[in-house]
N, C-alpha and C. Protein backbone atom coordinates (compact mmCIF):
# COMPACT_ATOMS: atom_id res chain seq x y z
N UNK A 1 270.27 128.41 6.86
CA UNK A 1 269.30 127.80 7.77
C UNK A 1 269.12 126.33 7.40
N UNK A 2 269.33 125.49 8.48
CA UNK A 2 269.22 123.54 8.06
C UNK A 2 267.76 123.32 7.65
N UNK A 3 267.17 121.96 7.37
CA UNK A 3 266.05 121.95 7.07
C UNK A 3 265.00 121.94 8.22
N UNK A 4 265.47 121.43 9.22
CA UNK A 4 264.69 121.69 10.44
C UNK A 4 264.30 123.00 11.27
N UNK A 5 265.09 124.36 10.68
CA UNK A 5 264.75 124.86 11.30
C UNK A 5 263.57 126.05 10.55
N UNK A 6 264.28 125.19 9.18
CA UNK A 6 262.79 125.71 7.77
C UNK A 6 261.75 125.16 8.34
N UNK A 7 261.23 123.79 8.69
CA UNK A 7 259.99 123.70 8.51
C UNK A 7 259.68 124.68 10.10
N UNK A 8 260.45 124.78 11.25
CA UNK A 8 259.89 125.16 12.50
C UNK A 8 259.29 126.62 11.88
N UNK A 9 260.01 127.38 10.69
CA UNK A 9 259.21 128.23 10.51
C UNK A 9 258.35 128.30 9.46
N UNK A 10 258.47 127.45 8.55
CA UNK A 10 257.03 127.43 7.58
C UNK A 10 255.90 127.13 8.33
N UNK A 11 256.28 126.33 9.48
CA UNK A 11 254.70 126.12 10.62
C UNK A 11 254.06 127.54 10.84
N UNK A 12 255.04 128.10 11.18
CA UNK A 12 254.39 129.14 11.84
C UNK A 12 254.06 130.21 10.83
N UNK A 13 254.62 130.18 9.58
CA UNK A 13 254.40 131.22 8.61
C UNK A 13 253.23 130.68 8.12
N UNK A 14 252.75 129.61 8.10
CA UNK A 14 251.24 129.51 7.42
C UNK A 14 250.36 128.92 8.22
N UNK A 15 250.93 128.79 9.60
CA UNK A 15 249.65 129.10 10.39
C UNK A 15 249.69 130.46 11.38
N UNK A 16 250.05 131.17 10.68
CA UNK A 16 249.99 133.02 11.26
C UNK A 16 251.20 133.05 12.10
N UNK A 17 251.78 134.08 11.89
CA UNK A 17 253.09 134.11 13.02
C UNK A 17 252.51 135.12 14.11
N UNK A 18 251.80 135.91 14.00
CA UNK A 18 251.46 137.05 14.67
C UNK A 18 250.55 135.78 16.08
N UNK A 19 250.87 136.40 16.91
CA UNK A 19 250.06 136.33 18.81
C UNK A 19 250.86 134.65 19.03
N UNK A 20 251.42 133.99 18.05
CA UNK A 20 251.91 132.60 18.82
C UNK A 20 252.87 132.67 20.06
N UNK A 21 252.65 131.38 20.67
CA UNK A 21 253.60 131.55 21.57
C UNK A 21 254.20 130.34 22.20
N UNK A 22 255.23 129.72 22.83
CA UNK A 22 255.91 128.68 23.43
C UNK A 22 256.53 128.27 21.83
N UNK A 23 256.94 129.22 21.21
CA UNK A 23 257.51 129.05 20.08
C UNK A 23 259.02 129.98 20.18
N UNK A 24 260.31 129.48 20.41
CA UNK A 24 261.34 129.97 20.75
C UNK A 24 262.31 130.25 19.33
N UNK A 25 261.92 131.03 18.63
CA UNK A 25 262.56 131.49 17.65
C UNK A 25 264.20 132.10 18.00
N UNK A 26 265.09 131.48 16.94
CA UNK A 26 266.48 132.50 16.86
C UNK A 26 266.58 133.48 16.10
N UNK A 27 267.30 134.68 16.13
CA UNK A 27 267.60 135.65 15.28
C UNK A 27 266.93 135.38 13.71
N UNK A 28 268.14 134.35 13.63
CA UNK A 28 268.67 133.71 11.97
C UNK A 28 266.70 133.76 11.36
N UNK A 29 266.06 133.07 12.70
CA UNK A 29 264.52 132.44 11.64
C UNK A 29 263.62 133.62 12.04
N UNK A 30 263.82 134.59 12.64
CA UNK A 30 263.11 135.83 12.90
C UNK A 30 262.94 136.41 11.90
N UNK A 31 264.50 136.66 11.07
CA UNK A 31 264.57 137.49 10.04
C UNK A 31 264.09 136.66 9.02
N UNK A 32 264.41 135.26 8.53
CA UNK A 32 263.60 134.59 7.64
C UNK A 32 262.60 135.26 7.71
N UNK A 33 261.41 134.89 8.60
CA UNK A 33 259.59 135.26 8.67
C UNK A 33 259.55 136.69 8.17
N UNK A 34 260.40 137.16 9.20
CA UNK A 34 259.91 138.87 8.36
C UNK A 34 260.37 139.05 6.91
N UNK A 35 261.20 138.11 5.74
CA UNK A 35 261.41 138.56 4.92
C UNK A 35 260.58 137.81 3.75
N UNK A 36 259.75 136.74 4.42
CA UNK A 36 258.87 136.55 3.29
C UNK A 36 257.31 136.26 3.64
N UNK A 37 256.53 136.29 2.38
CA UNK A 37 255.44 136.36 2.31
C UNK A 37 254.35 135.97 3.53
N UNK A 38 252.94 136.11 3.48
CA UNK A 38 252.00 135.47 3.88
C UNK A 38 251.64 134.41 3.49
N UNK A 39 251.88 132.88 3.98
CA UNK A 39 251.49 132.13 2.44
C UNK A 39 250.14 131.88 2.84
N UNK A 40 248.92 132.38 3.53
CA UNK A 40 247.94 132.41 4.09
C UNK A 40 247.20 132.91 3.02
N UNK A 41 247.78 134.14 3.03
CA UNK A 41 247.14 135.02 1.98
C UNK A 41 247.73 135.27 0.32
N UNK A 42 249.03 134.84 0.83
CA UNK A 42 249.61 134.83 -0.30
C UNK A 42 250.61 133.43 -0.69
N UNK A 43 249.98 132.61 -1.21
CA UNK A 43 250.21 130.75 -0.93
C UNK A 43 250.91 130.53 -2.04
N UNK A 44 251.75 129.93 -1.97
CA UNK A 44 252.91 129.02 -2.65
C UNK A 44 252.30 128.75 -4.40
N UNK A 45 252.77 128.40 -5.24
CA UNK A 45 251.92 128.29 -6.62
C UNK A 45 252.95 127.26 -7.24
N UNK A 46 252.96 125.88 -6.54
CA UNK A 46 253.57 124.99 -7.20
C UNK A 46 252.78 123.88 -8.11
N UNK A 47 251.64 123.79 -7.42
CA UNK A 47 250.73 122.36 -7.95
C UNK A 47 249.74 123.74 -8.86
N UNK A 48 249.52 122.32 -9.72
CA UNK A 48 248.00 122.73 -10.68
C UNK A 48 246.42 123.21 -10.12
N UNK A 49 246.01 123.74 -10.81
CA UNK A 49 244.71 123.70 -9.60
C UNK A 49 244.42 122.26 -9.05
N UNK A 50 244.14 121.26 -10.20
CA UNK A 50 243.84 119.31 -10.10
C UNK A 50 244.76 119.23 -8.89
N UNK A 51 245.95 119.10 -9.07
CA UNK A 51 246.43 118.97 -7.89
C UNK A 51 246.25 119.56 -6.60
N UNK A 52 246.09 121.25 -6.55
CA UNK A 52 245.61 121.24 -5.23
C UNK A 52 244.31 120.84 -4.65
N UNK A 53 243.55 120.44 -5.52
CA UNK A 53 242.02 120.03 -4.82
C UNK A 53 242.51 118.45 -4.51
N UNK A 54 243.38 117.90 -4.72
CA UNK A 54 243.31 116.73 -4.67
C UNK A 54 243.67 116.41 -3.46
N UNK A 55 245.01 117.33 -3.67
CA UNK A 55 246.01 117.34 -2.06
C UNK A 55 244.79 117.78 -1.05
N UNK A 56 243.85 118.70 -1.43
CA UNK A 56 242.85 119.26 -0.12
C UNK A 56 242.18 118.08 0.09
N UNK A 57 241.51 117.15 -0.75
CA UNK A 57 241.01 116.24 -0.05
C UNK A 57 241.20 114.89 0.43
N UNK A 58 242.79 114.85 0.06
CA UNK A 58 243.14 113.75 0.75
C UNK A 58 243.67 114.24 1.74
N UNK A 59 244.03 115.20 2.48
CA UNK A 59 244.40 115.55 3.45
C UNK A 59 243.19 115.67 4.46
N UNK A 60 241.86 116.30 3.86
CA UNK A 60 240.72 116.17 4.97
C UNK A 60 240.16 115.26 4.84
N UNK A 61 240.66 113.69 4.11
CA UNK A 61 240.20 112.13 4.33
C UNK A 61 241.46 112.10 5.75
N UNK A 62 242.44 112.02 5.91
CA UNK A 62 243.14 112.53 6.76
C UNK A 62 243.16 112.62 8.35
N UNK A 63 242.34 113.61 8.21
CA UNK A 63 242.46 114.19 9.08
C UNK A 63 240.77 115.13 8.67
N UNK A 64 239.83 114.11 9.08
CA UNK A 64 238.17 115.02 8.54
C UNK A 64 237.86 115.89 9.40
N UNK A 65 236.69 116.80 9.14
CA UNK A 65 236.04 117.73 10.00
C UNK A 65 234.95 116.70 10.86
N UNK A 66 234.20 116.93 11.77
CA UNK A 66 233.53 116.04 12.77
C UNK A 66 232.66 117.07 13.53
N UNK A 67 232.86 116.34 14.67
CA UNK A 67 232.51 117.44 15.98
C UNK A 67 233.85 118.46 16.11
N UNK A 68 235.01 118.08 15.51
CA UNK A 68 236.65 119.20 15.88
C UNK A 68 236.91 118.98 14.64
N UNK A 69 237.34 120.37 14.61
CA UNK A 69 237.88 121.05 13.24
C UNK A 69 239.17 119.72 12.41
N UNK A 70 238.76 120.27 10.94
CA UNK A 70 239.49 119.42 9.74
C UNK A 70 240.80 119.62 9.26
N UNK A 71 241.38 119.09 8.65
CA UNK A 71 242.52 119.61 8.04
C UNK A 71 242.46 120.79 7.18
N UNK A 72 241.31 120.99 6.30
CA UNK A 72 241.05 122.15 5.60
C UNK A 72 240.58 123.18 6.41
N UNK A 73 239.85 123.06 7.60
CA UNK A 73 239.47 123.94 8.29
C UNK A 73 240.80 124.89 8.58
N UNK A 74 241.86 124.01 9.18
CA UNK A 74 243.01 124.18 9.93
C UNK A 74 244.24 124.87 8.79
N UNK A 75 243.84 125.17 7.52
CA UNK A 75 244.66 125.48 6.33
C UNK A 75 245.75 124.68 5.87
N UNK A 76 245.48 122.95 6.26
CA UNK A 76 246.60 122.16 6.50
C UNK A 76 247.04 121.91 4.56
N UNK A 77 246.39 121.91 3.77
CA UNK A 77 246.61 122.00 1.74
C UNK A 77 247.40 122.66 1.92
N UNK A 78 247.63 124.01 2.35
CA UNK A 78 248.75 124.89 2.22
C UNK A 78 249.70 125.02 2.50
N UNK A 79 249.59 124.24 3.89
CA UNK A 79 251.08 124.20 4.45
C UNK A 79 251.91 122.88 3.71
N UNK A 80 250.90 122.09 3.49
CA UNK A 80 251.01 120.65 2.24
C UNK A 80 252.25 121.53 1.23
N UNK A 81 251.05 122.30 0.24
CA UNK A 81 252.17 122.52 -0.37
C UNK A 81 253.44 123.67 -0.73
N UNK A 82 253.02 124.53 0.47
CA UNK A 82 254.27 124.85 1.16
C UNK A 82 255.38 124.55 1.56
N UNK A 83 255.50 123.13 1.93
CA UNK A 83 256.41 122.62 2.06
C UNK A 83 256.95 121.62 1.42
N UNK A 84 256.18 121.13 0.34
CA UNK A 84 256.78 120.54 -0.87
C UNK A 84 257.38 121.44 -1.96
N UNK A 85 256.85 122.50 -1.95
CA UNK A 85 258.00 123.66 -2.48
C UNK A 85 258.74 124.01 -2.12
N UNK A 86 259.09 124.53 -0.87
CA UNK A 86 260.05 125.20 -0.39
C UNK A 86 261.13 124.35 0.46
N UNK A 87 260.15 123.21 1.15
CA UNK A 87 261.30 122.23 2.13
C UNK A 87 261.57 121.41 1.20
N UNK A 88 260.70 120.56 0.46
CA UNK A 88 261.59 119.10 -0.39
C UNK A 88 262.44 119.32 -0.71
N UNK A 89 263.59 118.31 -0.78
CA UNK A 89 264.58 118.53 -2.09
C UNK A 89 264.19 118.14 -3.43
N UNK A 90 264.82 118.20 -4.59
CA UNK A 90 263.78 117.86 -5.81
C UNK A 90 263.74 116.69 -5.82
N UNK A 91 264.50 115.47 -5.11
CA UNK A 91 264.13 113.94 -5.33
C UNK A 91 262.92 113.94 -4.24
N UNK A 92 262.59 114.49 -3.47
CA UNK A 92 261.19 114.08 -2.53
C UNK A 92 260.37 114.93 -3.24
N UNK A 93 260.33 116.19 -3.83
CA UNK A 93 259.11 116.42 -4.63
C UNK A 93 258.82 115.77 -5.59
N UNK A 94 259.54 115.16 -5.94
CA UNK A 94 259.39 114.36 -7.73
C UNK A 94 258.72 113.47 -7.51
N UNK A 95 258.56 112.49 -5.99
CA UNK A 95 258.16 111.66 -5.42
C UNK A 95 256.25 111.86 -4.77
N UNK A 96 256.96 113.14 -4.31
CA UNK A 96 255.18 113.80 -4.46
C UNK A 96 253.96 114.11 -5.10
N UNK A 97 254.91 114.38 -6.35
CA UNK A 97 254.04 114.76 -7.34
C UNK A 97 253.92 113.88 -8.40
N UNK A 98 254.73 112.92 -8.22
CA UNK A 98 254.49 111.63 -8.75
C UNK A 98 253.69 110.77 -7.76
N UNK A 99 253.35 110.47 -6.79
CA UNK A 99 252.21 110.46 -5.98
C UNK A 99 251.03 110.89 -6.19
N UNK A 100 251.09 112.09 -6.24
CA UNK A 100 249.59 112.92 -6.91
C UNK A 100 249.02 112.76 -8.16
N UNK A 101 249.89 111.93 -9.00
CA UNK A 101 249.40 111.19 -10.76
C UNK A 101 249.20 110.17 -10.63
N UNK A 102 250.13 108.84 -9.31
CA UNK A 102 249.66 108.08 -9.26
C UNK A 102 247.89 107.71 -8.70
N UNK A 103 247.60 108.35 -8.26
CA UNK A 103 246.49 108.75 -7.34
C UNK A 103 245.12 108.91 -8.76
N UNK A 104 245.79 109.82 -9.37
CA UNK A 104 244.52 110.00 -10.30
C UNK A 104 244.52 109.01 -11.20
N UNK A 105 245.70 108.13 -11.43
CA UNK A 105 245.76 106.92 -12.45
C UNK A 105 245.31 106.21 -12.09
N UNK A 106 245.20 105.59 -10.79
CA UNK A 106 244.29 105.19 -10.40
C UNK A 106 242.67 105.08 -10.04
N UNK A 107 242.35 106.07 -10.14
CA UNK A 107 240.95 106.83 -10.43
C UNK A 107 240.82 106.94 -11.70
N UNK A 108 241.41 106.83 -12.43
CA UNK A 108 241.19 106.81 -14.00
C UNK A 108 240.91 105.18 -14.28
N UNK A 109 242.02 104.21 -13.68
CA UNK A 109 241.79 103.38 -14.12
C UNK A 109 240.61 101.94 -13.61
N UNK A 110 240.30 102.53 -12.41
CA UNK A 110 239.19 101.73 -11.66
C UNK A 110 238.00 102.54 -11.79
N UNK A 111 237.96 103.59 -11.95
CA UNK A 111 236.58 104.06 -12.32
C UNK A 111 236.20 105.03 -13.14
N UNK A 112 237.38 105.16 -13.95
CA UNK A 112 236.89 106.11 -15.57
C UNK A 112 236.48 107.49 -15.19
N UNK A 113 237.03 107.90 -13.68
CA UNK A 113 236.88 109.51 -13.62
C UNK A 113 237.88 110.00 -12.80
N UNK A 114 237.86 110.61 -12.54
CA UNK A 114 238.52 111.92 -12.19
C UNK A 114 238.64 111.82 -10.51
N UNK A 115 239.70 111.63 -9.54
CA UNK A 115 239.82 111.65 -8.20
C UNK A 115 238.75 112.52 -7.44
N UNK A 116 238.91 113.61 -7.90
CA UNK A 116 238.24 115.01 -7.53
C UNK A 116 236.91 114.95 -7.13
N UNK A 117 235.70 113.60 -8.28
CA UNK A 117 234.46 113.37 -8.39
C UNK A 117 234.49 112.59 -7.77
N UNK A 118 235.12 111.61 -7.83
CA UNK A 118 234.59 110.04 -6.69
C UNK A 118 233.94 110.57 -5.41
N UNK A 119 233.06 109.58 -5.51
CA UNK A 119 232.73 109.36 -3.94
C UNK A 119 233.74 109.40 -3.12
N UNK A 120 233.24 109.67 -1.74
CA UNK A 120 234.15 109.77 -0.57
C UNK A 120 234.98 108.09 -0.74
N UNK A 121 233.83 107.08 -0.10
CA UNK A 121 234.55 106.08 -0.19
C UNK A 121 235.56 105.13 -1.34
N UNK A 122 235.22 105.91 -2.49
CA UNK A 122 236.04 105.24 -3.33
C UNK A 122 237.48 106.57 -3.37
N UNK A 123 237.25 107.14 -2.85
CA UNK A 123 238.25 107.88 -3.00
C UNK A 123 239.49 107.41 -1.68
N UNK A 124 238.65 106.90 -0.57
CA UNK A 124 239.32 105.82 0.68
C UNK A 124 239.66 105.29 0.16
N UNK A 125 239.04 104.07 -0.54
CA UNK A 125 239.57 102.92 -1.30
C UNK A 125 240.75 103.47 -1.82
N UNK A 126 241.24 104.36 -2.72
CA UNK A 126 242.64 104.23 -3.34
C UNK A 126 243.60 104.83 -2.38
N UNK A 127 243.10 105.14 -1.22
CA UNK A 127 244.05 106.04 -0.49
C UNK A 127 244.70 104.68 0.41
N UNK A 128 243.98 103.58 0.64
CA UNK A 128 243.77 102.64 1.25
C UNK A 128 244.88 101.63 0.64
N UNK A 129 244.57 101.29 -1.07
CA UNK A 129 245.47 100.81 -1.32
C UNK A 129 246.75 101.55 -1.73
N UNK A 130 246.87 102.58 -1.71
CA UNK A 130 248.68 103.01 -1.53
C UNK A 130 248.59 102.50 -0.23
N UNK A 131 248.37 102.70 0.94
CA UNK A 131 248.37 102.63 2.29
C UNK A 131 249.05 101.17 2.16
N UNK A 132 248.72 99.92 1.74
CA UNK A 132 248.86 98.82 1.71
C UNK A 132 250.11 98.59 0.48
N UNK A 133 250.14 99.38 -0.15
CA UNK A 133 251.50 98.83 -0.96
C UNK A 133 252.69 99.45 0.05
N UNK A 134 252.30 100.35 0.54
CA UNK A 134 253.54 101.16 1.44
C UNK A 134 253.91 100.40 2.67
N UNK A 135 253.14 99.26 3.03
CA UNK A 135 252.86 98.84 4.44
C UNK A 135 254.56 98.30 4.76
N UNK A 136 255.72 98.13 3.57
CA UNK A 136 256.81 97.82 4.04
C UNK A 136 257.95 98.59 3.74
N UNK A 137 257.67 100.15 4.28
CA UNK A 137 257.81 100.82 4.02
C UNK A 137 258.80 101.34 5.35
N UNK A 138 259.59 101.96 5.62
CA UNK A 138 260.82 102.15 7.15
C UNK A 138 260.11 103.02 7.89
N UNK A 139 259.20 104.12 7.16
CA UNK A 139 258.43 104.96 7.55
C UNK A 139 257.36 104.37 8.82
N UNK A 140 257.30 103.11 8.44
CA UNK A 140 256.39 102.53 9.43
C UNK A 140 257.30 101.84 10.68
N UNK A 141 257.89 101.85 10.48
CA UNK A 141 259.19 101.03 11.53
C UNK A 141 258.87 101.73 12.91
N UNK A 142 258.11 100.96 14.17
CA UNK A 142 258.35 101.33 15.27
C UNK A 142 260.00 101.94 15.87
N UNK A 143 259.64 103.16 16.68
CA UNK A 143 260.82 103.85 17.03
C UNK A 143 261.32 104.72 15.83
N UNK A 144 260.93 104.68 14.62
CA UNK A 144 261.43 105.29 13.63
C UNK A 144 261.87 107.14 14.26
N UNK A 145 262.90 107.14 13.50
CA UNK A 145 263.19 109.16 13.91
C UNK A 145 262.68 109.65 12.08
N UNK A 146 262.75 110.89 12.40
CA UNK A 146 262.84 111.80 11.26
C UNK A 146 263.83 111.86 10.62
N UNK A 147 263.94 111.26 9.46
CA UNK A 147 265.08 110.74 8.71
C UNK A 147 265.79 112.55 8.15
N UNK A 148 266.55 112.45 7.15
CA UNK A 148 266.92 113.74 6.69
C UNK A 148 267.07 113.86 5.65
N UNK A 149 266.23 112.59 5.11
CA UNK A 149 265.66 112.75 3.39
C UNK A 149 264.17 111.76 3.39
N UNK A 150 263.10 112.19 2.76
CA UNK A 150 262.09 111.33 2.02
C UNK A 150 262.39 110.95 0.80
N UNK A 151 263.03 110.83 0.86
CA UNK A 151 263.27 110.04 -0.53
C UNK A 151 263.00 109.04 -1.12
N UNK A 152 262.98 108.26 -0.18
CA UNK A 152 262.98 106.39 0.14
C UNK A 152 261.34 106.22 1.02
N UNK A 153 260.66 107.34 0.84
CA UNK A 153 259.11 107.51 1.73
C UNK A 153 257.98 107.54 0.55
N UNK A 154 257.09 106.75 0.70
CA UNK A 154 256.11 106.68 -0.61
C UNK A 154 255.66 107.76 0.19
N UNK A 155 254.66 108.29 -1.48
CA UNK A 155 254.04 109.09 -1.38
C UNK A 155 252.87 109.53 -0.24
N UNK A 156 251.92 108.13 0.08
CA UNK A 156 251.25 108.27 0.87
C UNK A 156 251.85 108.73 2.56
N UNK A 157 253.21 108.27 2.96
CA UNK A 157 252.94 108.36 4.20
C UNK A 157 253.82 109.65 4.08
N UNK A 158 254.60 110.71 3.08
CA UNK A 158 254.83 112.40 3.22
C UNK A 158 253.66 112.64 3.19
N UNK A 159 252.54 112.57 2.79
CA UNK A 159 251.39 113.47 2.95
C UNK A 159 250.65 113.20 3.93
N UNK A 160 250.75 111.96 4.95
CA UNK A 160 250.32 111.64 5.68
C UNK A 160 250.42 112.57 7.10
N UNK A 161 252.44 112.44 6.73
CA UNK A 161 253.45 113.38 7.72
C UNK A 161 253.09 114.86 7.93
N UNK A 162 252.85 115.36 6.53
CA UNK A 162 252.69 116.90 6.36
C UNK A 162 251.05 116.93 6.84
N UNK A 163 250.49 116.24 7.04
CA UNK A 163 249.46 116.61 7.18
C UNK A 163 248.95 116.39 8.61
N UNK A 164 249.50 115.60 9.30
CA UNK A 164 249.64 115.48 10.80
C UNK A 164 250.11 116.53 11.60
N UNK A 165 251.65 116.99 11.55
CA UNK A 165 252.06 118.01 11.35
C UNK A 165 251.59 119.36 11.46
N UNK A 166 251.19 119.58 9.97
CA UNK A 166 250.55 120.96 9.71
C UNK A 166 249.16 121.18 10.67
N UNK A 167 248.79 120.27 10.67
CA UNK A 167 247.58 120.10 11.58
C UNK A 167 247.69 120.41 12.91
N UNK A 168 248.11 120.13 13.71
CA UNK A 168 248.42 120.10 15.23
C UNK A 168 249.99 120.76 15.92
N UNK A 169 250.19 121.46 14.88
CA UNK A 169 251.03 122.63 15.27
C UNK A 169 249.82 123.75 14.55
N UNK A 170 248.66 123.91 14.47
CA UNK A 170 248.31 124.96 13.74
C UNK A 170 247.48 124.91 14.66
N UNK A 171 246.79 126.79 15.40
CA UNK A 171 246.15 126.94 16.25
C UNK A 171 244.76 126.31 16.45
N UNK A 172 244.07 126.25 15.20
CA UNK A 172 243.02 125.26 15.08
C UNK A 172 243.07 123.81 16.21
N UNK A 173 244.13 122.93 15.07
CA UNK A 173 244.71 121.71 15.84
C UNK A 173 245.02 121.97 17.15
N UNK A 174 245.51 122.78 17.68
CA UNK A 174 246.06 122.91 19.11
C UNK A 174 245.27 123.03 19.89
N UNK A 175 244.42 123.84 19.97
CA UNK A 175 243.58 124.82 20.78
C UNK A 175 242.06 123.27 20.25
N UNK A 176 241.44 123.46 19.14
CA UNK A 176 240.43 123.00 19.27
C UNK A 176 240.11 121.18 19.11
N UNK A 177 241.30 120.60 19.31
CA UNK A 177 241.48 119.18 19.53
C UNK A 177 242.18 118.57 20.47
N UNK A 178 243.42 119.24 20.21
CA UNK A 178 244.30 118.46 21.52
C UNK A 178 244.42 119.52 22.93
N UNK A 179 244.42 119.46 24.00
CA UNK A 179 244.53 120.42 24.71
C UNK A 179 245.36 121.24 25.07
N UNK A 180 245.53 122.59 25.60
CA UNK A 180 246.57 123.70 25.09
C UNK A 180 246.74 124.80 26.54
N UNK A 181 247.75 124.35 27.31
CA UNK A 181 247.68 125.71 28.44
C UNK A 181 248.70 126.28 28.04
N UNK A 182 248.31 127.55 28.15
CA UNK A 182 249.60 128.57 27.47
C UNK A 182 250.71 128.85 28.80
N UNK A 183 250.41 128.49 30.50
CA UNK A 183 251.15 129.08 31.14
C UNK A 183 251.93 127.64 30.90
N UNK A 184 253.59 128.04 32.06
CA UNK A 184 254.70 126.94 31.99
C UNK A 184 253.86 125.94 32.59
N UNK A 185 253.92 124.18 32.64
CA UNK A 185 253.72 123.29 33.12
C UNK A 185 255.10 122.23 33.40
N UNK A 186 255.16 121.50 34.47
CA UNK A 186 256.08 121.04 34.43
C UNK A 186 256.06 119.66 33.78
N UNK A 187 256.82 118.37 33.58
CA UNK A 187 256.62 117.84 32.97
C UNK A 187 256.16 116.51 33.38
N UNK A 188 255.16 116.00 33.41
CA UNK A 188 254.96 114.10 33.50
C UNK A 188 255.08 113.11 32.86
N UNK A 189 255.16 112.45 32.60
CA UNK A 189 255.05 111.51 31.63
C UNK A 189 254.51 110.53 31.80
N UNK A 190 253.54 110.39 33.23
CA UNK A 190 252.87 109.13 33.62
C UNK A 190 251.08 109.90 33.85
N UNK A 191 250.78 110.75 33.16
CA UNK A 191 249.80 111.20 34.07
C UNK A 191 248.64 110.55 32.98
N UNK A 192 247.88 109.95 33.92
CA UNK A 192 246.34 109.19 32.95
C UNK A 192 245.88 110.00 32.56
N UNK A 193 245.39 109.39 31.36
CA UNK A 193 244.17 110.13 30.37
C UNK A 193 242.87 109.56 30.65
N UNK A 194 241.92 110.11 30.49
CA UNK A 194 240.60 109.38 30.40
C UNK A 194 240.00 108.31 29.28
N UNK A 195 239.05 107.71 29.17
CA UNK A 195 239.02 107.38 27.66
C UNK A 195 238.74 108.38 26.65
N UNK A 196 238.21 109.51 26.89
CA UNK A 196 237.97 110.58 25.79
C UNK A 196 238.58 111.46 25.86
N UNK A 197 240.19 111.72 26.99
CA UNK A 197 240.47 112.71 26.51
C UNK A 197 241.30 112.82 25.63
N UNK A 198 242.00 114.24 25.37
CA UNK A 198 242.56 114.17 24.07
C UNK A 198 244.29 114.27 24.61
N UNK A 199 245.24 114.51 23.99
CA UNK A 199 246.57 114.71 24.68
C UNK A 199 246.72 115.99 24.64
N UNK A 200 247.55 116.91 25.24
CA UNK A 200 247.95 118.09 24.88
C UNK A 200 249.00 118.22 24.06
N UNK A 201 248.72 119.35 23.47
CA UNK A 201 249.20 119.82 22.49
C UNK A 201 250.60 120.73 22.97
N UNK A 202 251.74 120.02 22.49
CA UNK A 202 253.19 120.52 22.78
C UNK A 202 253.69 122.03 22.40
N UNK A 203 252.93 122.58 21.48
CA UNK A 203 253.36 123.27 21.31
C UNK A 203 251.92 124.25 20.28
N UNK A 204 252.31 125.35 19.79
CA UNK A 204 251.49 126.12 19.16
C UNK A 204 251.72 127.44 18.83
N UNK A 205 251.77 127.18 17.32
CA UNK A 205 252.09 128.13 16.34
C UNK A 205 251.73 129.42 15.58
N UNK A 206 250.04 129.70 15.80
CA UNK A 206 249.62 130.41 15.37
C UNK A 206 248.15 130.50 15.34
């Protein structure tokens, strides 16, 4: 199975495979899902605990809870690191998780604690400045495609990716942010939005 057609099903394996739909599975990734775990219930065990609280809350700086559901609401940590286990290759995890030390070295070294404790906004602040060292980064390149390595992707904008992603392919994201008709629609590409509405949601996983 290529890597693209791993993540089409780690989406759906950790945001429930059971009742999804406009999700066109082949044989080959059928039998994948049925042959492994829940990672819902039964979740990946690559990061430290430190690390997964960290990944949880920079992912719901992210992508916050509001008036519509959060990234944590949406189980988006898991699919985080779900797919830094199972999809990275080991030069983009090494990159990740060297990301996730840079992060606390930085919190160590501007304010003598621990990522985990900071305030919200100082915890922006460092998310802010990776954001700004990355700013010349290809990842940002208008028109950019989905390359077929992160390798060459700072840390901030894979977790940015996975967390966009995990988010709005996950029924949460679909259904309670962007909008979601389950019958066929045909297609436009000119049709106005309002100022508040939201876009629909292409697709939905679980």
């Amino acid at each position: 199975m290529n890597r693209r057609d791993f993540l089409h099903c780690a989406a759906v394996l950790v945001s429930g495979a059971s009742g999804f739909s406009s999700v066109a599975l082949s044989q080959e990734q059928r039998d994948f899902i049925a042959s492994r775990q829940d990672y819902v219930k039964s979740p990946v065990s690559l990061f430290s605990e430190e690390q997964r609280e960290m990944c949880a809350i920079i992912c719901e700086h992210i992508i916050p809870a509001t008036d519509t559901p959060g990234a944590i609401d949406a189980n988006v940590p898991s699919f985080v690191e779900l797919m830094v286990s199972d999809w990275y290759t080991n030069s983009e995890r090494s990159v990740f998780l060297a990301g996730l030390s840079s992060v606390e070295q930085r919190s160590q070294q501007h304010h003598q604690q621990s990522f985990a404790v900071l305030d919200g906004e100082d915890q922006i602040q460092i998310l802010k400045e990776l954001e700004a060292s990355a700013a010349d980064s290809v990842w940002y390149a208008p028109g950019r495609r989905s390359s077929e390595t992160m390798n060459d992707v700072p840390f901030i904008c894979q977790i940015k990716e996975l967390t966009t992603f995990g988010f709005f392919t996950s029924k949460l994201g679909a259904t309670g942010v962007l909008r979601y008709n389950p019958m066929p629609m045909r297609f436009d590409g000119a049709i106005p939005l309002e100022e508040d509405d939201s876009s629909w949601a292409f697709q939905i996983v679980g």
